[in-house]
C-alpha atoms as a PDB file:
ATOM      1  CA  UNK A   1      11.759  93.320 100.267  1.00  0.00           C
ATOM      2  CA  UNK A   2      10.270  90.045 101.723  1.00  0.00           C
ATOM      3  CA  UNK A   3       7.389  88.441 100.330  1.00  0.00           C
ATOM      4  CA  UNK A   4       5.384  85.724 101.938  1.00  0.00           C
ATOM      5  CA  UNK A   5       4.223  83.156  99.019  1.00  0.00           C
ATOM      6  CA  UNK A   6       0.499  82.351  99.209  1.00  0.00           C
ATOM      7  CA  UNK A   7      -0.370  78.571  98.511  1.00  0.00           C
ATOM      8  CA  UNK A   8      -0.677  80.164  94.749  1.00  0.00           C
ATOM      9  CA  UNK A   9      -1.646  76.650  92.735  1.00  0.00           C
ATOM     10  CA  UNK A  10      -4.444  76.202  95.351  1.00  0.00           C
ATOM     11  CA  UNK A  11      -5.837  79.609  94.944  1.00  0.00           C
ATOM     12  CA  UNK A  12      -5.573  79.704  91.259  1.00  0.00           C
ATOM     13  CA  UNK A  13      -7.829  76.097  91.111  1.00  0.00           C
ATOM     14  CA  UNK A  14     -10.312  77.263  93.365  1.00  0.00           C
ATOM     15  CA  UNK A  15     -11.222  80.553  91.811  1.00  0.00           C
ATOM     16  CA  UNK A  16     -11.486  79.342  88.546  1.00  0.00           C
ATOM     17  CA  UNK A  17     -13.466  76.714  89.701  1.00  0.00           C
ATOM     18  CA  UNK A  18     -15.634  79.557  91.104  1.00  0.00           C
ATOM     19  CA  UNK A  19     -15.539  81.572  88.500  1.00  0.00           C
ATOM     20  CA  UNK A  20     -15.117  80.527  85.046  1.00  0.00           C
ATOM     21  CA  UNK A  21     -18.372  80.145  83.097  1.00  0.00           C
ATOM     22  CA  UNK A  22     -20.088  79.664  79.183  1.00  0.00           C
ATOM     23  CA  UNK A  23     -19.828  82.414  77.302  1.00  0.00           C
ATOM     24  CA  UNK A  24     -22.203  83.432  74.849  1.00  0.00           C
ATOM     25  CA  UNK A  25     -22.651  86.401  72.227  1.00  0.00           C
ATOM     26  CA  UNK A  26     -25.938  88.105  72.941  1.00  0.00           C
ATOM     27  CA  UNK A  27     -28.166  89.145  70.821  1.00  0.00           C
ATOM     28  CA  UNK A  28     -28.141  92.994  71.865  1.00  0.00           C
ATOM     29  CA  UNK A  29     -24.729  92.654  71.422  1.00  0.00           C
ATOM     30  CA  UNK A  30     -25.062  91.182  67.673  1.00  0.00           C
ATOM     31  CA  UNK A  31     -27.661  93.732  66.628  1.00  0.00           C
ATOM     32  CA  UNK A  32     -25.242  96.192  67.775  1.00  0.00           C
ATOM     33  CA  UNK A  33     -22.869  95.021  65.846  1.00  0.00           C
ATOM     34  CA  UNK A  34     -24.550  94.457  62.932  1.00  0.00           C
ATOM     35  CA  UNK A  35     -26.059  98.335  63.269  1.00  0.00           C
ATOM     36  CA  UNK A  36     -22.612  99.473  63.658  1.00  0.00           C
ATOM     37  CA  UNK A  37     -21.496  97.977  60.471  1.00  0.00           C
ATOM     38  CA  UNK A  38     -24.685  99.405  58.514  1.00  0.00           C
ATOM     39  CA  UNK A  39     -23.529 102.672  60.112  1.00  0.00           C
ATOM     40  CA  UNK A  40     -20.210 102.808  58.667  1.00  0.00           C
ATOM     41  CA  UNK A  41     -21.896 102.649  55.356  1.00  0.00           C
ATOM     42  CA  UNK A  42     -24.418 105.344  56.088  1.00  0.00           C
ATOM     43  CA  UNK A  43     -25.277 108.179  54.226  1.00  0.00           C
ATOM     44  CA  UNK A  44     -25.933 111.956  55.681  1.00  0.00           C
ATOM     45  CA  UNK A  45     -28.317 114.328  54.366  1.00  0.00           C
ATOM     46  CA  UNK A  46     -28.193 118.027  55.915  1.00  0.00           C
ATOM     47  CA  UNK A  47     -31.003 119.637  57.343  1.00  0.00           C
ATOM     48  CA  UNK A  48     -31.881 122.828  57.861  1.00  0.00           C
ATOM     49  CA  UNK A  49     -34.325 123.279  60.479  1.00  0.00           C
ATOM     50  CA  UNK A  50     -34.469 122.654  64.522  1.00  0.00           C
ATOM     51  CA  UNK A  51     -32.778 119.870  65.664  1.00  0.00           C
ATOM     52  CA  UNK A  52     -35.081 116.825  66.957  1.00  0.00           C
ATOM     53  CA  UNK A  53     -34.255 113.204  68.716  1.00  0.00           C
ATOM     54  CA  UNK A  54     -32.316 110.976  66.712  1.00  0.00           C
ATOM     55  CA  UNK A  55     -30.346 113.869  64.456  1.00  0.00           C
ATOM     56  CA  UNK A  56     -26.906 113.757  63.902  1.00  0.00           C
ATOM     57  CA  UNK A  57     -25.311 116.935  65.603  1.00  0.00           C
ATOM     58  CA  UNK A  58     -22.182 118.504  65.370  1.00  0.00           C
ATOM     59  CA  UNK A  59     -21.391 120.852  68.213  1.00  0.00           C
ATOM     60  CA  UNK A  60     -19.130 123.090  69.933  1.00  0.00           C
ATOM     61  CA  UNK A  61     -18.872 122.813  73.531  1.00  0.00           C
ATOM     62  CA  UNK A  62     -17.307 124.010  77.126  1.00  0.00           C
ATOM     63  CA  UNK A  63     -17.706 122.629  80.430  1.00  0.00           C
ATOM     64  CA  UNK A  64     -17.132 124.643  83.544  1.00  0.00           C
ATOM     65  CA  UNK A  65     -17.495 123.608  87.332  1.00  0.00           C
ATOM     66  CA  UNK A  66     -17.741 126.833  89.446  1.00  0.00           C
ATOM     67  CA  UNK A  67     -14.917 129.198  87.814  1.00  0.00           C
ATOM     68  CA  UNK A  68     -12.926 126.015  86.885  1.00  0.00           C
ATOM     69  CA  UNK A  69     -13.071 124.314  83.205  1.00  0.00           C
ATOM     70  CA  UNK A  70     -14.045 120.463  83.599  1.00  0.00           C
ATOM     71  CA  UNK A  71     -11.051 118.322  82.450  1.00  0.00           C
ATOM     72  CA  UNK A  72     -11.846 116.671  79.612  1.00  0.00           C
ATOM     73  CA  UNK A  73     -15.064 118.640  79.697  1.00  0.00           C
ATOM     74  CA  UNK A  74     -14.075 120.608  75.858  1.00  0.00           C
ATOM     75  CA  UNK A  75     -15.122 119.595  72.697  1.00  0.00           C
ATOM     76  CA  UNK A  76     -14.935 120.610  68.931  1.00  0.00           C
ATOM     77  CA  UNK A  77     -16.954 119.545  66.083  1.00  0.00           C
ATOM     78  CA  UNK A  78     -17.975 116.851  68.072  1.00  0.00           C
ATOM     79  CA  UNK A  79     -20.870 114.472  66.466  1.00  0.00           C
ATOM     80  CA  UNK A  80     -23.328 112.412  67.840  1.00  0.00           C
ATOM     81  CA  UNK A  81     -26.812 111.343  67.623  1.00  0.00           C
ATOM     82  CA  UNK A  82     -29.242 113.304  69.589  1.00  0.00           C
ATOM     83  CA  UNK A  83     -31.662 111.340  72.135  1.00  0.00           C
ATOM     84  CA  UNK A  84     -28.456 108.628  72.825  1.00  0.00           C
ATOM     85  CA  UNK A  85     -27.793 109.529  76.061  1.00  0.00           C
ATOM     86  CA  UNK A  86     -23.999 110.853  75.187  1.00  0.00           C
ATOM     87  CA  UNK A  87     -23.694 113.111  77.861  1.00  0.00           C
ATOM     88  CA  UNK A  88     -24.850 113.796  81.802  1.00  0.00           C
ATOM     89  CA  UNK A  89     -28.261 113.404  81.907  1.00  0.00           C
ATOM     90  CA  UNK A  90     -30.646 116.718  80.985  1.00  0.00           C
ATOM     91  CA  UNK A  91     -27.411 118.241  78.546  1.00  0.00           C
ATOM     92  CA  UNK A  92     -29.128 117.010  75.526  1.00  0.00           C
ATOM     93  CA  UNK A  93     -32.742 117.882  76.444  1.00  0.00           C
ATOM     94  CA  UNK A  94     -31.088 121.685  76.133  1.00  0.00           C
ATOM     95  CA  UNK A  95     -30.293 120.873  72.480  1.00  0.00           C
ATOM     96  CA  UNK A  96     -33.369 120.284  71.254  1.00  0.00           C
ATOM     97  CA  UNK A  97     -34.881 122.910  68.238  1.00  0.00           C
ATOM     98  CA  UNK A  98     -31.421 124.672  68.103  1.00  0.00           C
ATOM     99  CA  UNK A  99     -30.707 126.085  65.103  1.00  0.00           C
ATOM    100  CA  UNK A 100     -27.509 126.250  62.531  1.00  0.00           C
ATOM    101  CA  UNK A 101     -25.119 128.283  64.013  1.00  0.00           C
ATOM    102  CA  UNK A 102     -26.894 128.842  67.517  1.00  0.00           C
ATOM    103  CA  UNK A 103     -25.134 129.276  71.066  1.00  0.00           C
ATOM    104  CA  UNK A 104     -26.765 128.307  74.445  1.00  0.00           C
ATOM    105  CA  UNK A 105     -25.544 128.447  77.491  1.00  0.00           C
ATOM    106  CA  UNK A 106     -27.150 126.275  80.415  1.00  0.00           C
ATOM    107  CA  UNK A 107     -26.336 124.506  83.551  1.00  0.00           C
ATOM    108  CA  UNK A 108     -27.431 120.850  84.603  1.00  0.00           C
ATOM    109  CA  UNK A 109     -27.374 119.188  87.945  1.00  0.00           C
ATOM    110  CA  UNK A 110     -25.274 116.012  88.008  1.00  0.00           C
ATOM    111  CA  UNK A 111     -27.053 113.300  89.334  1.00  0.00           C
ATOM    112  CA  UNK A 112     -26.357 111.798  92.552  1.00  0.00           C
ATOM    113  CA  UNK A 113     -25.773 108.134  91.023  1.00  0.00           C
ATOM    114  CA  UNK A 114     -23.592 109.474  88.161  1.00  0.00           C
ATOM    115  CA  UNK A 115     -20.979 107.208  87.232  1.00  0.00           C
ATOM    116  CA  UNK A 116     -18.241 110.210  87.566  1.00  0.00           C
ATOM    117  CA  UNK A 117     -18.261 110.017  91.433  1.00  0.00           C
ATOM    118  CA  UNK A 118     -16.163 113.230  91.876  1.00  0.00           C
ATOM    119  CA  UNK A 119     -19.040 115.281  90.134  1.00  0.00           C
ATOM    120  CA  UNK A 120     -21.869 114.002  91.506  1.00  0.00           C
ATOM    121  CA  UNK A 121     -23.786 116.596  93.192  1.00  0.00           C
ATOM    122  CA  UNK A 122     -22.006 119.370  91.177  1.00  0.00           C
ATOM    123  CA  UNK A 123     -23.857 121.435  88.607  1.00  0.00           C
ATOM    124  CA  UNK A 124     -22.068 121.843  85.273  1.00  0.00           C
ATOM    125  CA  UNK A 125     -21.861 125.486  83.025  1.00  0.00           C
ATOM    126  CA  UNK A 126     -22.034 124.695  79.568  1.00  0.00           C
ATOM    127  CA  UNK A 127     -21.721 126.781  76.722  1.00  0.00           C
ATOM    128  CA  UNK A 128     -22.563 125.114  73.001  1.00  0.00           C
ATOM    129  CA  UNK A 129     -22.574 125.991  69.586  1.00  0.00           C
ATOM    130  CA  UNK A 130     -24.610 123.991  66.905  1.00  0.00           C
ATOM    131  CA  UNK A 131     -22.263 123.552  63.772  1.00  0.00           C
ATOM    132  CA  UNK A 132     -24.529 121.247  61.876  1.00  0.00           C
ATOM    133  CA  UNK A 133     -27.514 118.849  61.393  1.00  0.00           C
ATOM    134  CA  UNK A 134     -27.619 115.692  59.446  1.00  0.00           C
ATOM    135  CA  UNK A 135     -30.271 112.755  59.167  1.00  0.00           C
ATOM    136  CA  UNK A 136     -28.693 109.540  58.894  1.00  0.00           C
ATOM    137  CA  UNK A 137     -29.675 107.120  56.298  1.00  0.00           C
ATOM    138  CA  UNK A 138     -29.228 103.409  57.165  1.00  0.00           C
ATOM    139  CA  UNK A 139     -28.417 100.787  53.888  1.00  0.00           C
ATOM    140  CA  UNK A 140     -30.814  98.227  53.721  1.00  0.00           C
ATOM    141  CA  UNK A 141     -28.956  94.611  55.322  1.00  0.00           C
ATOM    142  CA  UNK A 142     -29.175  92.318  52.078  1.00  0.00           C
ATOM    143  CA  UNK A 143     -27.004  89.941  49.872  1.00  0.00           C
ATOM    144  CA  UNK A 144     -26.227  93.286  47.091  1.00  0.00           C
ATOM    145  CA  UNK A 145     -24.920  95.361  50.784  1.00  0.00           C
ATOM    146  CA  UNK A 146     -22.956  92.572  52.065  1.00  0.00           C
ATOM    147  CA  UNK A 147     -21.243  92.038  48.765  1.00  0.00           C
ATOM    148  CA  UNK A 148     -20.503  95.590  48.496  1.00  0.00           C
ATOM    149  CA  UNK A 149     -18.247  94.832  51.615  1.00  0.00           C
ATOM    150  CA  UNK A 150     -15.924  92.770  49.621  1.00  0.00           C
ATOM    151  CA  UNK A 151     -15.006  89.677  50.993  1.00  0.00           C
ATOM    152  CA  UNK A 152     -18.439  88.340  51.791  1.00  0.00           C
ATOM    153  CA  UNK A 153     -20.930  86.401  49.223  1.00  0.00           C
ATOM    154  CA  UNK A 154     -24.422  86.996  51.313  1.00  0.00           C
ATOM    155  CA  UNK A 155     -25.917  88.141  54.636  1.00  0.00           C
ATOM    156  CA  UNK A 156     -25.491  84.646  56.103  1.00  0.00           C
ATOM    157  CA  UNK A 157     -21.374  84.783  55.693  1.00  0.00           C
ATOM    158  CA  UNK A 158     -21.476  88.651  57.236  1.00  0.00           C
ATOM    159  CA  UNK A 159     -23.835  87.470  60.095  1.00  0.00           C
ATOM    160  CA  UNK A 160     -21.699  84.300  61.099  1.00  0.00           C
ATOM    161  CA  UNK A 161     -18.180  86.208  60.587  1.00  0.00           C
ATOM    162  CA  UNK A 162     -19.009  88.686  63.205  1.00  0.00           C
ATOM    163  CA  UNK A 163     -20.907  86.336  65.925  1.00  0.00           C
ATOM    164  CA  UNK A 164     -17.138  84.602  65.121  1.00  0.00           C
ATOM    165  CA  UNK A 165     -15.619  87.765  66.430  1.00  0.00           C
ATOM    166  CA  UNK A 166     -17.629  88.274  68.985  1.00  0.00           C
ATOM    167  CA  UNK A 167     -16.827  85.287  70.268  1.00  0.00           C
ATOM    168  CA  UNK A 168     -13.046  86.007  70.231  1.00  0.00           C
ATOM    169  CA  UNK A 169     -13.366  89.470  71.295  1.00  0.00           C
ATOM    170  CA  UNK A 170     -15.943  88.209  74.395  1.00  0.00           C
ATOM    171  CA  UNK A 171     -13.354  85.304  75.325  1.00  0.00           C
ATOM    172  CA  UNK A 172     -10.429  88.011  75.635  1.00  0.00           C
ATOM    173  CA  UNK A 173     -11.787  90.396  77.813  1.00  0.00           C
ATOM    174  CA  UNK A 174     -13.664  87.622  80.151  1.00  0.00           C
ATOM    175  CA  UNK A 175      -9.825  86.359  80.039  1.00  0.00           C
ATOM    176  CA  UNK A 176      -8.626  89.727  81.044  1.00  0.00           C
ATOM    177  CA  UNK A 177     -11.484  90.644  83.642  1.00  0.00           C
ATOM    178  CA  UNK A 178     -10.403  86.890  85.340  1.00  0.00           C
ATOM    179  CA  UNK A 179      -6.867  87.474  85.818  1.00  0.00           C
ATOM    180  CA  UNK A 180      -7.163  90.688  87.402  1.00  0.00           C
ATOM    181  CA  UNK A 181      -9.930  89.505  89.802  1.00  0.00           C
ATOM    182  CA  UNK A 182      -7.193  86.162  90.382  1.00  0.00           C
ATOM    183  CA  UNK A 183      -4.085  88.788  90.570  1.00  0.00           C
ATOM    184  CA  UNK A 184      -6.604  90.986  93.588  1.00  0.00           C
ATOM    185  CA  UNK A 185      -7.157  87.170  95.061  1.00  0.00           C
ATOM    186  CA  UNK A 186      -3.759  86.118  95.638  1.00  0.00           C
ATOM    187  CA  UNK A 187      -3.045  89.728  96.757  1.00  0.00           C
ATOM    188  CA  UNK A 188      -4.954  89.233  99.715  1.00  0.00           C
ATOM    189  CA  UNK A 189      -3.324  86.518 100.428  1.00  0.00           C
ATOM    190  CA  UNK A 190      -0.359  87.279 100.551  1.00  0.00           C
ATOM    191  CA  UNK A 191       2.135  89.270 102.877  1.00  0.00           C
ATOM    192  CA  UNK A 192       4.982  91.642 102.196  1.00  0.00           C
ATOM    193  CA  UNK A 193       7.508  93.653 103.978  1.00  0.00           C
ATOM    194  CA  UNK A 194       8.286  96.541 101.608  1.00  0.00           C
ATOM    195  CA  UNK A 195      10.712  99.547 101.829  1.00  0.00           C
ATOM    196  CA  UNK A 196       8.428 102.623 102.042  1.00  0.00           C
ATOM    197  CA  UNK A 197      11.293 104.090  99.786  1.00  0.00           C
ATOM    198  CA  UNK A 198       9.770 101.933  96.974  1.00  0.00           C
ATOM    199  CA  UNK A 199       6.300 102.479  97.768  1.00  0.00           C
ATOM    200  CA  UNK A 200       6.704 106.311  97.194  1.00  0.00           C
ATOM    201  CA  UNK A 201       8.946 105.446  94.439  1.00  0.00           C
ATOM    202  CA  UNK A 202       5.966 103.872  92.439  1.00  0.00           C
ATOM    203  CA  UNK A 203       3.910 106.365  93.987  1.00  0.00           C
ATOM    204  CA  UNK A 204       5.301 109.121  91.819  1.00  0.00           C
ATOM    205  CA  UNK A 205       5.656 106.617  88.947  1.00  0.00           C
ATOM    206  CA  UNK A 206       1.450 105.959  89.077  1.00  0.00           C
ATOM    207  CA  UNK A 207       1.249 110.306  89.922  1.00  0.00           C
ATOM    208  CA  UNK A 208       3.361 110.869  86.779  1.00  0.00           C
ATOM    209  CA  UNK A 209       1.656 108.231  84.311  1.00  0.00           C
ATOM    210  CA  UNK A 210      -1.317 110.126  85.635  1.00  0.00           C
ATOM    211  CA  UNK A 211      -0.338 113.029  84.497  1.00  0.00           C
ATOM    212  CA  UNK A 212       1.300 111.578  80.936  1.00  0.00           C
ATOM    213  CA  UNK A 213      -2.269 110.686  80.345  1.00  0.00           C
ATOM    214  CA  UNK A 214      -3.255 114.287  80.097  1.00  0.00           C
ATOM    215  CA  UNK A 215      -2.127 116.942  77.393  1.00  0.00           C
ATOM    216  CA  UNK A 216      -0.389 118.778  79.862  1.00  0.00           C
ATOM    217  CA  UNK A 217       0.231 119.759  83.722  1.00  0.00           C
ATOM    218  CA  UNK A 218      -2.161 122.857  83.676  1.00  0.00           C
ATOM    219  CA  UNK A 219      -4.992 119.961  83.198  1.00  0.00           C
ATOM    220  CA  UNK A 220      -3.620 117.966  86.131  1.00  0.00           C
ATOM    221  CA  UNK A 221      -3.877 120.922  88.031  1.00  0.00           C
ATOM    222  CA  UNK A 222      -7.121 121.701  86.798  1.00  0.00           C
ATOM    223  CA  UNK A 223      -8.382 118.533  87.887  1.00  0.00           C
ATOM    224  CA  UNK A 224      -6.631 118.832  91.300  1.00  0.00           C
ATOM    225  CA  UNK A 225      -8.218 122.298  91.554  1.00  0.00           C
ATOM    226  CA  UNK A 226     -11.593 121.039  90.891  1.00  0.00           C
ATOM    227  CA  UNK A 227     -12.085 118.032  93.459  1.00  0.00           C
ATOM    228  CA  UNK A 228     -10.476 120.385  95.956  1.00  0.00           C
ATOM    229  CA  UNK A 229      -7.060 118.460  96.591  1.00  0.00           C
ATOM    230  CA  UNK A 230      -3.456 118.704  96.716  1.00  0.00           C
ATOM    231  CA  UNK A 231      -0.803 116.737  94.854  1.00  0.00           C
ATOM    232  CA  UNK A 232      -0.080 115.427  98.410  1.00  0.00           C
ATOM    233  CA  UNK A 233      -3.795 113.733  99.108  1.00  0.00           C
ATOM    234  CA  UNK A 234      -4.257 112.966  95.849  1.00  0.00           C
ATOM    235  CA  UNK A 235      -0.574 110.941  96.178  1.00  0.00           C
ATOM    236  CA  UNK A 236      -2.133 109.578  99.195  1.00  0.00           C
ATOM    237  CA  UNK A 237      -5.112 107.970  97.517  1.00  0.00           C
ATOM    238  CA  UNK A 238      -2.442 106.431  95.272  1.00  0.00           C
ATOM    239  CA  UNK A 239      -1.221 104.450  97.890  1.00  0.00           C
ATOM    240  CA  UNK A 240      -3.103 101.187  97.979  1.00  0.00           C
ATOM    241  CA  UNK A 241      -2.411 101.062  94.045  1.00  0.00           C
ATOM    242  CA  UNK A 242       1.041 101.215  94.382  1.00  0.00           C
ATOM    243  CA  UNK A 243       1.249  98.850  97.119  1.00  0.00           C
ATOM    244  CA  UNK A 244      -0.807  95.889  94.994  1.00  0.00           C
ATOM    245  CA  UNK A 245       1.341  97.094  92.431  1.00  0.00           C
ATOM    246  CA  UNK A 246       4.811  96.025  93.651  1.00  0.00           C
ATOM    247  CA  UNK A 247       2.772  93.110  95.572  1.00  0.00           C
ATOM    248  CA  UNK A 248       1.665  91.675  92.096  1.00  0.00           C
ATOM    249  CA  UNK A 249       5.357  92.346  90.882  1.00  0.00           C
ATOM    250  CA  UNK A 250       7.154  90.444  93.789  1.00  0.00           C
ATOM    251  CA  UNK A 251       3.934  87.341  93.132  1.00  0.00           C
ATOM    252  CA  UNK A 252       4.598  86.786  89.950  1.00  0.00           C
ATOM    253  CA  UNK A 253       8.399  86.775  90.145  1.00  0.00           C
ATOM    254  CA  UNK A 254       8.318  84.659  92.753  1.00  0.00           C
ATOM    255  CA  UNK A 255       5.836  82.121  91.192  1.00  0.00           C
ATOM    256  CA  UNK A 256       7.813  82.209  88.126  1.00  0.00           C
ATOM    257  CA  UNK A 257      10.748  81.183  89.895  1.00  0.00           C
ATOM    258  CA  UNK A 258       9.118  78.318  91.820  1.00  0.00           C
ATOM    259  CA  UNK A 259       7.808  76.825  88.541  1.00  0.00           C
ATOM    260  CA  UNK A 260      10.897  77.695  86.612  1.00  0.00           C
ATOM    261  CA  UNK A 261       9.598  79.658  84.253  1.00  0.00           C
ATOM    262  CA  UNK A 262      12.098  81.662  82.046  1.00  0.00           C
ATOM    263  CA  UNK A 263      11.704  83.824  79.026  1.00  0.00           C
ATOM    264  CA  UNK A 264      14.731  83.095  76.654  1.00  0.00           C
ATOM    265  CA  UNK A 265      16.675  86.220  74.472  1.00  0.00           C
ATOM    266  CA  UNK A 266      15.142  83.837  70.923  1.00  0.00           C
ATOM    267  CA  UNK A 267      11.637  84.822  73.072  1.00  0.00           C
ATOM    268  CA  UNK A 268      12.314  88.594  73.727  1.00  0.00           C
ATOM    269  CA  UNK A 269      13.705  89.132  70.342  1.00  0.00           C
ATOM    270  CA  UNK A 270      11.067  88.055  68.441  1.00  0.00           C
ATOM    271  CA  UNK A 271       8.105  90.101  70.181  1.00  0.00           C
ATOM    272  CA  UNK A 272      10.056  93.096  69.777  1.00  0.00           C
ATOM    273  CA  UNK A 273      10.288  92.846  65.926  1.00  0.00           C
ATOM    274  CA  UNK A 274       6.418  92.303  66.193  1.00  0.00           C
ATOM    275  CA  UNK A 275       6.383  95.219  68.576  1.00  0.00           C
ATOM    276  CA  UNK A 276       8.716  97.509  66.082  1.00  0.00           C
ATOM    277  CA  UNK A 277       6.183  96.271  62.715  1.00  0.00           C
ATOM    278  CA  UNK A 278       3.055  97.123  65.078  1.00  0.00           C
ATOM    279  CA  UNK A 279       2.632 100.667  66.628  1.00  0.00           C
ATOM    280  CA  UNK A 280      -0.912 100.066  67.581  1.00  0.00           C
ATOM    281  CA  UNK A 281       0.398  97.866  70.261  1.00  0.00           C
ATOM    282  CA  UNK A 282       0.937 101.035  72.075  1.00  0.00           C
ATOM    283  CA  UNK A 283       4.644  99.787  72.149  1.00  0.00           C
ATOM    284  CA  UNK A 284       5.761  99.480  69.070  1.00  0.00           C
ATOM    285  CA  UNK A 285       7.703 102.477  66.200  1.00  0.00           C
ATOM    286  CA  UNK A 286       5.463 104.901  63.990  1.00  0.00           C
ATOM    287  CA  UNK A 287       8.056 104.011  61.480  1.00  0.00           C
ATOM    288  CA  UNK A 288       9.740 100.392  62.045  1.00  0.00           C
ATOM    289  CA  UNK A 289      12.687 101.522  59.482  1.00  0.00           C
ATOM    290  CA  UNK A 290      13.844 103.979  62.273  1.00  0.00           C
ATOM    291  CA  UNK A 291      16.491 102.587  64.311  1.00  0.00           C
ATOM    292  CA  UNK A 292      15.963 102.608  67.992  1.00  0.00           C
ATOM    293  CA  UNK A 293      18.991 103.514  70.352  1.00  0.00           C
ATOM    294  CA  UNK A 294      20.811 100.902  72.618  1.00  0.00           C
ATOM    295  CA  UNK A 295      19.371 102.645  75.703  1.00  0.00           C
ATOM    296  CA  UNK A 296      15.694 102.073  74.194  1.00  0.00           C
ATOM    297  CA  UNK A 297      16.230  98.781  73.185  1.00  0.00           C
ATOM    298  CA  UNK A 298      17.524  97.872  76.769  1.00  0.00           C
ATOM    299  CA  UNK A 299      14.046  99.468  77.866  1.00  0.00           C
ATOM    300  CA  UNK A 300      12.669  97.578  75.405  1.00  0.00           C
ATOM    301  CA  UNK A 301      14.088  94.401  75.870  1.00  0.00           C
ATOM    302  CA  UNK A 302      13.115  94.622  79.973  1.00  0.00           C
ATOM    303  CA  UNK A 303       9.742  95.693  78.858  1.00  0.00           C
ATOM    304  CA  UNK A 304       9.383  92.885  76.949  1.00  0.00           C
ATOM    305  CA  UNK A 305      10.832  90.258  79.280  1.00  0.00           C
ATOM    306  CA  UNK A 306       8.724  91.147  82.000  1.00  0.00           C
ATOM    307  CA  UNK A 307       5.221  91.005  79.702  1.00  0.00           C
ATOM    308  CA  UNK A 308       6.037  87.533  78.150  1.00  0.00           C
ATOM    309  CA  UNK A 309       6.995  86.270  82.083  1.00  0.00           C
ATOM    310  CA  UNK A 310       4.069  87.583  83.185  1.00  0.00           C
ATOM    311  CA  UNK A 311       1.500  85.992  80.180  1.00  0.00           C
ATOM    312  CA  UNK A 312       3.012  82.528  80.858  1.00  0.00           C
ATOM    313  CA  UNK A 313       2.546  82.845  84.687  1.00  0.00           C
ATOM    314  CA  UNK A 314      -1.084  83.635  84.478  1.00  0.00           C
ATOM    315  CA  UNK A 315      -1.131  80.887  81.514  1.00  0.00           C
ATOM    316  CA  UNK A 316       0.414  78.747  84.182  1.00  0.00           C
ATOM    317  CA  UNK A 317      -2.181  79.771  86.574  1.00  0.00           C
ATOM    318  CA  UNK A 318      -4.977  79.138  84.092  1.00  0.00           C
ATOM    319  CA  UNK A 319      -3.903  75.712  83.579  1.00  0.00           C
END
């Protein structure tokens, strides 16, 4: 493979220059916040008569498009507030004054500015079952709530420790969003001779993580079945991922090895024990006593390597 390095340090400075700006926590976003934390302290009381905007249902539900179930489209005991807007617009209207232990069955046109782009246009079969209604009742936000939290001495200390978070949690994914729109910027600039061997290789690597993110292959076929495509076309339509893919691979290798940038075995070590300790990182052991093989640590270790190079590049680039 042959890559042709892009004048990287000059792209970097002018689209951050472009493109970095003050952040600040909104207030929707606060209120939000705050509501969801009131919310985790609600209380429910049942109700038993027709359902009405702003009850807390708990349904039963298929999804079928034509003779094909939706993927994705099934749910069970699933809650929500009614009037929220969960769903494709017009499914909840259909809810309203069902009963305890009622079925419907209805179809609603997708709209033609859904944000599912395959279904737009389609009209969706449902079939629901009302398993319950609740009325949620919010605790009033005041010194005796936010003490109850533990951890917090008044509304004040609550309202400042979340705008904190906010903050944090705003600065990350601006952070995120940036280096993906920098990673698409040097992209296009640069060029690349690559084997069409390794383009279909990461081809069926992006076709089978596709498919990993589903319960199983019937769903994959499902959702082949229902957008009217083959594994072939839909490989196809892979194709521009997988190129930037191995594009953004051969950049940052290359930059790192302009600029010198190496990850030492001290480096690698340490993030896996923090990977092992924490499963949430998607990475990591359900039980960090259980000894992984040599063949997963090697996988490991390369994982690893290649995360911690990459962070420092885009660091690099940041800077």
């Amino acid at each position: 493979m042959k890559i042709n390095l892009p004048d990287y340090k000059t792209i970097a400075k002018r689209f951050f220059k472009e493109n970095t700006k003050n952040l600040d926590v909104s207030e929707t976003r606060f209120e939000e916040a705050i509501l969801w934390l009131r919310r985790s302290r609600a209380q429910y009381i049942a109700l038993n008569r027709p359902t009405e905007t702003g009850d807390v249902v708990d349904i039963d539900f298929d999804t079928m498009v034509g003779l094909v179930p939706l993927e994705g489209g099934a749910g069970r005991k699933y809650v929500f507030m009614l009037g929220k807007g969960k769903f494709v617009p017009g499914f909840e209207e259909h809810l309203m004054g069902m009963q305890i232990g009622e079925k419907r069955e209805f179809d609603v046109p997708v709209p033609g500015d859904y944000w599912l782009t395959d279904l737009r246009g389609k009209t969706l079969h449902f079939s629901v079952t009302m398993n319950n209604i609740q009325k949620e009742v919010l605790p009033e936000l005041n010194d005796e709530f936010a003490r109850s939290l533990g951890g917090f001495k008044d509304v004040k200390d609550i309202e400042d420790n979340i705008r904190k978070g906010l903050e944090l949690e705003q600065n990350d994914r601006e952070t995120h969003r940036l280096r993906l729109l920098l990673l698409d910027a040097l992209v296009k600039e640069t060029t690349a001779e690559i084997e069409e061997e390794i383009i279909l290789k990461e081809v069926d690597r992006v076709f089978n993580e596709f498919k990993a993110g589903g319960p199983s292959q019937t769903n994959v076929l499902n959702y082949l079945a229902q957008f009217n495509k083959s594994e072939e076309e839909f490989k196809k339509e892979l194709r521009p991922e997988a190129e930037r893919n191995i594009k953004i691979a051969l950049l940052l290798g290359r930059i790192a090895g302009e600029e010198k940038i190496v990850i030492d075995d001290a480096e690698v070590e340490e993030k896996i024990e923090e990977l092992k300790k924490n499963p949430s990182t998607g990475s990591g052991q359900e039980n960090p006593e259980e000894k992984l093989s040599e063949e997963d640590l090697l996988s490991m270790r390369l994982y690893v390597k290649n995360m911690l190079a990459t962070e420092k590049v885009l660091t690099f680039l940041e800077q």
